[in-house]
Protein backbone atom coordinates (compact mmCIF):
# COMPACT_ATOMS: atom_id res chain seq x y z
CA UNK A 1 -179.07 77.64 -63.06
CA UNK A 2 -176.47 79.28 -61.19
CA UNK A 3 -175.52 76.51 -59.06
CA UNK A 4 -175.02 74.21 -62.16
CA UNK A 5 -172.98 76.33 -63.88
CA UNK A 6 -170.66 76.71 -60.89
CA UNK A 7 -170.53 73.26 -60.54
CA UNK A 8 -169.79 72.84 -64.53
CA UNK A 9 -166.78 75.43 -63.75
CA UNK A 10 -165.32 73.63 -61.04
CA UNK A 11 -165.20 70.31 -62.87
CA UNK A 12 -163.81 72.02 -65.93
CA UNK A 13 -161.27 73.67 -63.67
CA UNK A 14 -160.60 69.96 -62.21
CA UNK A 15 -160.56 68.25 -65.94
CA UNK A 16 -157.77 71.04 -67.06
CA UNK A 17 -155.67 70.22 -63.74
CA UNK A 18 -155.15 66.95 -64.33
CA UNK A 19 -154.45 67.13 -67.73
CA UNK A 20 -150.79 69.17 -66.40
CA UNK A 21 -150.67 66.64 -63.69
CA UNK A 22 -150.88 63.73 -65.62
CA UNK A 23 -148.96 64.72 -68.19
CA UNK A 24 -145.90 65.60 -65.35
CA UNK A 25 -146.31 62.02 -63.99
CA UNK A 26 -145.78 60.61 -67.42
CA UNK A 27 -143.10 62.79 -68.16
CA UNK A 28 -141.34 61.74 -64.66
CA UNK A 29 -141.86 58.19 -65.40
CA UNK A 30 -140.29 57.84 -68.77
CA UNK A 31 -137.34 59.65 -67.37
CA UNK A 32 -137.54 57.43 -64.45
CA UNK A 33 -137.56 54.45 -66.88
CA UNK A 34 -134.70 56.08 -69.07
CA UNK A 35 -132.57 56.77 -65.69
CA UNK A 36 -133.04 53.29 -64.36
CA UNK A 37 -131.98 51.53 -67.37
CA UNK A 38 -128.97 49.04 -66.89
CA UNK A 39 -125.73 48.96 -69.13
CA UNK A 40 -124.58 45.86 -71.06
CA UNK A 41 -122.69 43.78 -69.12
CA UNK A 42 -119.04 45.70 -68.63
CA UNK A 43 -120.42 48.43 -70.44
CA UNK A 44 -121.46 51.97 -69.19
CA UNK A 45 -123.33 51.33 -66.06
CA UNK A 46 -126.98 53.26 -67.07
CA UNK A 47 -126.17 54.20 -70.46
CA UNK A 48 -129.61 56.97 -70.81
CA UNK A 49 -129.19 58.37 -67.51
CA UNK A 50 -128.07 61.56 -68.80
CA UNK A 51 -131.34 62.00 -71.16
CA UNK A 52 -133.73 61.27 -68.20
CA UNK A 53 -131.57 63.63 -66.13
CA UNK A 54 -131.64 66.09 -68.93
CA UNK A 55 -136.05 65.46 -68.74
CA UNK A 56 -136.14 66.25 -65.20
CA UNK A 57 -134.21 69.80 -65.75
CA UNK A 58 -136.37 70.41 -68.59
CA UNK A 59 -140.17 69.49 -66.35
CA UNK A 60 -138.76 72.05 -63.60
CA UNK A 61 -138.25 75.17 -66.11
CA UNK A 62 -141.85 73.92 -67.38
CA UNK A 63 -143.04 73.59 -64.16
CA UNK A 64 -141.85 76.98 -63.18
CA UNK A 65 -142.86 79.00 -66.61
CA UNK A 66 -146.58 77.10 -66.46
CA UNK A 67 -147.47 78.03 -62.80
CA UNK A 68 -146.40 82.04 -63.93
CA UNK A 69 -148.59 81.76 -66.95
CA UNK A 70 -151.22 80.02 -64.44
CA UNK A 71 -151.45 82.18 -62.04
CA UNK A 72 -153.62 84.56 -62.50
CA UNK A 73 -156.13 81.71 -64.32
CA UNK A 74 -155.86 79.04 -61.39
CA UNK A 75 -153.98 79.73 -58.62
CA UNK A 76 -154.67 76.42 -57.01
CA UNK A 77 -152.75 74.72 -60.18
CA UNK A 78 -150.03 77.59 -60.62
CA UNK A 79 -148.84 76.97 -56.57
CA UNK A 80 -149.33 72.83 -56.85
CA UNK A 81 -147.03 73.19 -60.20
CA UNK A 82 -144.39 74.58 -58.37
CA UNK A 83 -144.72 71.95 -55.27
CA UNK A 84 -144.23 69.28 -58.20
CA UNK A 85 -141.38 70.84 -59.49
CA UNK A 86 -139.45 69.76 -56.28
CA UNK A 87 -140.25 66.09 -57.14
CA UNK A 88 -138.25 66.71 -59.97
CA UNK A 89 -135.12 68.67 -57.89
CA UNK A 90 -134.79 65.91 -55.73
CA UNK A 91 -133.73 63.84 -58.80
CA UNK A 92 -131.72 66.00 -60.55
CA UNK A 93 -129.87 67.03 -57.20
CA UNK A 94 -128.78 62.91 -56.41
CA UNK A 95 -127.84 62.79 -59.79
CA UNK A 96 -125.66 66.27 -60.55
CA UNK A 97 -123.81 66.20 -57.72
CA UNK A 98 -120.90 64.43 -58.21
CA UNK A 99 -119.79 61.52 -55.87
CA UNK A 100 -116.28 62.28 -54.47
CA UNK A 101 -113.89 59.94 -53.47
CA UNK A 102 -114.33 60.66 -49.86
CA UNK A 103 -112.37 57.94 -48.85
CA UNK A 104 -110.49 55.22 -50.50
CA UNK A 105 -112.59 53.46 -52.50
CA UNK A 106 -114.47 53.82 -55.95
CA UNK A 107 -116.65 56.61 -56.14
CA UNK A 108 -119.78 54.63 -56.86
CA UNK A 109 -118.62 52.55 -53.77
CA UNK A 110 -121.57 52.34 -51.08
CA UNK A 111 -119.07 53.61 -48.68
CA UNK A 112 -119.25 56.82 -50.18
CA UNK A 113 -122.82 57.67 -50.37
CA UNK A 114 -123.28 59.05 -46.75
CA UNK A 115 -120.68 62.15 -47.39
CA UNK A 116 -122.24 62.45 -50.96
CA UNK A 117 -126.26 62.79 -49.34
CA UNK A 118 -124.74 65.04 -47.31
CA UNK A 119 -123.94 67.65 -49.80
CA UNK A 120 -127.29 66.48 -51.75
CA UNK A 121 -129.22 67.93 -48.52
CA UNK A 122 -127.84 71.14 -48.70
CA UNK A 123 -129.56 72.44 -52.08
CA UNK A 124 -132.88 70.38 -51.39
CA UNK A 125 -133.46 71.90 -47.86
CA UNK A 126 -132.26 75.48 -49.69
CA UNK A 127 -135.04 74.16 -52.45
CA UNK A 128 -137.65 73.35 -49.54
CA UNK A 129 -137.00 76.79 -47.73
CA UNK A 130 -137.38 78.90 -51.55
CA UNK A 131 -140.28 77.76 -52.16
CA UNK A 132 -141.96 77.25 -48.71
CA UNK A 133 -141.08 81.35 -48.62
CA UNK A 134 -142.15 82.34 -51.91
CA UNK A 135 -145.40 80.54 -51.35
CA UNK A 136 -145.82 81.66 -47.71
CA UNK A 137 -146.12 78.60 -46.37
CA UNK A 138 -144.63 78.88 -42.47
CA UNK A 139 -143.84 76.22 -40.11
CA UNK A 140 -147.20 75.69 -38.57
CA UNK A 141 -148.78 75.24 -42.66
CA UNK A 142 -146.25 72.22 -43.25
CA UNK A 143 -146.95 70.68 -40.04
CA UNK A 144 -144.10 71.07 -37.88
CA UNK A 145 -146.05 72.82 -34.91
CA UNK A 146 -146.55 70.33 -32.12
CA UNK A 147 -149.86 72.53 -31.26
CA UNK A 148 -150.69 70.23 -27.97
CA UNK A 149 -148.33 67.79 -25.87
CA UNK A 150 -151.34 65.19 -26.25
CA UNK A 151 -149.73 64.78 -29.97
CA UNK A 152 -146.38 63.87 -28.77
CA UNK A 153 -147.52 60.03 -28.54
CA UNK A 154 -149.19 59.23 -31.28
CA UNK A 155 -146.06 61.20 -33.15
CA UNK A 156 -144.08 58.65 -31.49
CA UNK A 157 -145.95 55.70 -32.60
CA UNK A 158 -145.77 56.42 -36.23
CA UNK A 159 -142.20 57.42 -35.67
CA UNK A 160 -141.27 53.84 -34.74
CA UNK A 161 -142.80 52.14 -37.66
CA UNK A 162 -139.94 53.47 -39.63
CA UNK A 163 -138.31 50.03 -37.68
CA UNK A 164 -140.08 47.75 -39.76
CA UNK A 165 -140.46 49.06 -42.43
CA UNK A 166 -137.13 49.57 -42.68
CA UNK A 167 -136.76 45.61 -42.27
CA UNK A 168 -139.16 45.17 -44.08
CA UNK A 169 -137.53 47.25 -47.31
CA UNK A 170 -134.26 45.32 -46.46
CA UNK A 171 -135.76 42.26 -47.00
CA UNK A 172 -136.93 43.40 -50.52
CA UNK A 173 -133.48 45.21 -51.85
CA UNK A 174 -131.05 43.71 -49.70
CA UNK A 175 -128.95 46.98 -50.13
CA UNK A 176 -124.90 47.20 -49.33
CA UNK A 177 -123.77 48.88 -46.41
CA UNK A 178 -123.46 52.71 -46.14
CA UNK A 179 -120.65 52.82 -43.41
CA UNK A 180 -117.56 51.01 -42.41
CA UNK A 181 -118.52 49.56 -39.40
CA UNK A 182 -121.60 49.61 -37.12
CA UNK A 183 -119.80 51.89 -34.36
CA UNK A 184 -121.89 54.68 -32.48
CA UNK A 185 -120.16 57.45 -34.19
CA UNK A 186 -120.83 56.17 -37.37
CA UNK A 187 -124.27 55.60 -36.96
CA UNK A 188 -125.05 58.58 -35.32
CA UNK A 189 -123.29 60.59 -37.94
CA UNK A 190 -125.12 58.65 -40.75
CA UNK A 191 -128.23 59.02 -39.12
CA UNK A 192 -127.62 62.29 -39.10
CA UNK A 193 -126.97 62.67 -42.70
CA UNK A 194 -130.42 60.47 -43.25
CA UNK A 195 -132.34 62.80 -41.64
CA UNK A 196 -131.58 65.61 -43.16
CA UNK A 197 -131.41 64.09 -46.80
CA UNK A 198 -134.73 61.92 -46.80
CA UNK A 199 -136.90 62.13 -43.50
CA UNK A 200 -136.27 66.04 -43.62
CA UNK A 201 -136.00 67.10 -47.33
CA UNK A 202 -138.20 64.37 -48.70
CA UNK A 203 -141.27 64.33 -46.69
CA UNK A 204 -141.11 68.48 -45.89
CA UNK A 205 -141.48 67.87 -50.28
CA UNK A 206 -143.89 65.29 -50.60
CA UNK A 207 -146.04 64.85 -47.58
CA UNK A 208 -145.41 68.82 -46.12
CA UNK A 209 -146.01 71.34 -49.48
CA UNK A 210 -146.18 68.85 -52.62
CA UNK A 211 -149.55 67.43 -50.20
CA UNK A 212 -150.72 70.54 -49.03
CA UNK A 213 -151.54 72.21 -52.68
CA UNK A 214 -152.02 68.96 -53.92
CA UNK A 215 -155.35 68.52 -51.57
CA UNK A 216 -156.18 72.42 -51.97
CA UNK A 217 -156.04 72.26 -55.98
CA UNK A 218 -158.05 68.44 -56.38
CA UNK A 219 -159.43 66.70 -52.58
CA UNK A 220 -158.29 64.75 -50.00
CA UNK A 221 -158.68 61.44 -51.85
CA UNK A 222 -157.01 62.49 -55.44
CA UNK A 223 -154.02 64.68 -53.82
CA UNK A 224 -153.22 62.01 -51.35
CA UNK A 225 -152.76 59.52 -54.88
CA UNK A 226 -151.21 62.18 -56.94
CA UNK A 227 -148.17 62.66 -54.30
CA UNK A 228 -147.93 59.13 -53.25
CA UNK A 229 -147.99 58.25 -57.20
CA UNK A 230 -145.02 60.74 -57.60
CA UNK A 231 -143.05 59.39 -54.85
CA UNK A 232 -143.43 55.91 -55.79
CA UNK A 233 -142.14 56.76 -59.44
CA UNK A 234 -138.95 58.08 -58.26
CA UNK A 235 -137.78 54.68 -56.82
CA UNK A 236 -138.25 52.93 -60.41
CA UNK A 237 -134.23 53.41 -60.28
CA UNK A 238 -134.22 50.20 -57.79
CA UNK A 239 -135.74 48.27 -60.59
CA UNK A 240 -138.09 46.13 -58.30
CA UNK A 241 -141.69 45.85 -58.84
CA UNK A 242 -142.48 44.23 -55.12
CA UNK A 243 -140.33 47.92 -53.98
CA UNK A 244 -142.44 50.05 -55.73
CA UNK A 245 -145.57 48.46 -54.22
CA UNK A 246 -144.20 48.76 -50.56
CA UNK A 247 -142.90 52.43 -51.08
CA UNK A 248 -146.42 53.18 -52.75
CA UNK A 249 -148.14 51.62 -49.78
CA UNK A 250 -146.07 53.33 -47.51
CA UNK A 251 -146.64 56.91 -49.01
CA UNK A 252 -150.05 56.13 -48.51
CA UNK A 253 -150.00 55.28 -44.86
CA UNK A 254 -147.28 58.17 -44.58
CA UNK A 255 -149.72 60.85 -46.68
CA UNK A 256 -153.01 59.64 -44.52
CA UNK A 257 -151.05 59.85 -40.97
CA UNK A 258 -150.52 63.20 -42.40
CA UNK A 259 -154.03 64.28 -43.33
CA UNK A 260 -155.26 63.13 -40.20
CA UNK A 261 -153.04 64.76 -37.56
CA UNK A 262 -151.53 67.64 -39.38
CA UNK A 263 -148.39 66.73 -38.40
CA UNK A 264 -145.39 66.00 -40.03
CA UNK A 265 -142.83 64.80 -37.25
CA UNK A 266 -144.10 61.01 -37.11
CA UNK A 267 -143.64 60.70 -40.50
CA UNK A 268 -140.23 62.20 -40.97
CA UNK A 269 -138.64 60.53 -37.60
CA UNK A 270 -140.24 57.18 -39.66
CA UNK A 271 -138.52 57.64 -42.50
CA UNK A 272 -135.34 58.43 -41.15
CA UNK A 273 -135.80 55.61 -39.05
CA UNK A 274 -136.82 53.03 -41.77
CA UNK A 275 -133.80 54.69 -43.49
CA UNK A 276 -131.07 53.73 -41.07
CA UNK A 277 -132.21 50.55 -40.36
CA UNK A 278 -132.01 49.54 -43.96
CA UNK A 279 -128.52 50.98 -44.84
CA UNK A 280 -126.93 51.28 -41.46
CA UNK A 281 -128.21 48.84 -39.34
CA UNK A 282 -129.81 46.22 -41.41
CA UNK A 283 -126.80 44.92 -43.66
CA UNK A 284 -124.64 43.91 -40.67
CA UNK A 285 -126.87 41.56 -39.68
């Protein structure tokens, strides 16, 4: 009798989980929608951008007020709430802070996006740190602990699949060029920049905490979809369904490399990777 009712707790506990979970992937995906939405022609470029923006603001106070009313009901949820609430941050950073006109050329210019992620990193890393701290989470918990030199290699491996993948996006989006011209400085100073604004921020968010409590509050299986569903939404902005599928299949293969070796470094050096080669290296040739 015992046992069952223990087991009828913990799939009560898992049924009122998902019912925040899902509704915060909905919620993200309208705004998504609403953000991603084109202009008429020689009109205002993405005319409802400002309500999705406005959404994502709005799911982080949520977030933040549901996992303090949570926490002393389900921990678990209360500590994955806040994880998710950086999902949201990472949009609302790219889109609040302004683009500058770093150098001559329209602000929504290409040209001027590596000098603009560079300021984005600065509040998501800040973002990463708060929360990593408040939930006690230290290096070794996210995964970025080599804990034997027999890792190094297999780190390395995943780390250069970020090459074609990042061909392989290119092929899909065919995106402008970030810099100038392909010198050594310039790539090395985007790369740089790419790092610490995706391979860094994003996957120290989605495949380093967001993961973690998203595996301790459901399993293995269900937190691995629930992040890689999360990350996949936030590239609706590129408007292409054949995208979505690769960046869902790759936050799959990204999430599982994860799971497996309890390491984060392949994965990040990989994105960067995939990164550069689609906006530095890729359009030049």
């Amino acid at each position: 009798m015992a046992t069952a009712t223990a087991t009828a707790e913990v799939a009560s506990a898992r049924t009122s989980r998902w019912t925040y979970l899902l509704a915060y992937l909905a919620a993200v995906i309208v705004a998504e929608i609403l953000i991603a939405i084109p202009g008429p022609p020689n009109g205002e470029g993405r005319p409802f951008q400002p309500i999705g923006l406005a959404m994502h603001i709005l799911l982080v106070f949520t977030l933040m007020f549901a996992s303090v009313f949570l926490q002393t009901k389900d921990t678990p949820l209360a500590s994955l709430l806040v994880a998710v609430s950086l999902g949201s941050l990472v949009r609302v950073f790219s889109l609040a802070v302004p683009r500058f006109n770093f150098i001559a050329t329209p602000e929504t210019d290409p040209l001027n996006t590596i000098p603009w992620l560079a300021l984005v990193s600065v509040p998501l890393l800040v973002s990463v740190a708060a929360v990593a701290y408040v939930q006690g989470l230290r290096p070794r918990d996210l995964g970025l602990v080599i804990r034997r030199w027999n890792e190094v290699p297999l780190q390395l491996a995943v780390a250069m699949t970020g090459i074609p993948l990042g061909l392989l996006e290119f092929a899909i989006l065919r995106p402008p060029k970030w810099i100038p011209q392909e010198t050594i400085v310039a790539l090395l100073g985007g790369g740089l920049v790419i790092f610490l604004a995706t391979g860094l921020s994003e996957e120290l968010i989605f495949r380093g905490i967001l993961l973690k409590r998203a595996v301790e509050a459901l399993n293995d299986r269900d937190g691995l979809l629930y992040v890689t569903l999360i990350f996949a939404s936030l590239h609706i902005f590129f408007l292409n369904g054949l995208d979505l599928v690769f960046v869902f299949a790759v936050g799959l293969f990204y999430g599982f490399v994860v799971l497996q070796t309890k390491n984060l470094w392949g994965v990040i050096l990989s994105h960067s990777l995939g990164n550069v080669i689609l906006y530095l290296v890729a359009p030049f040739h």
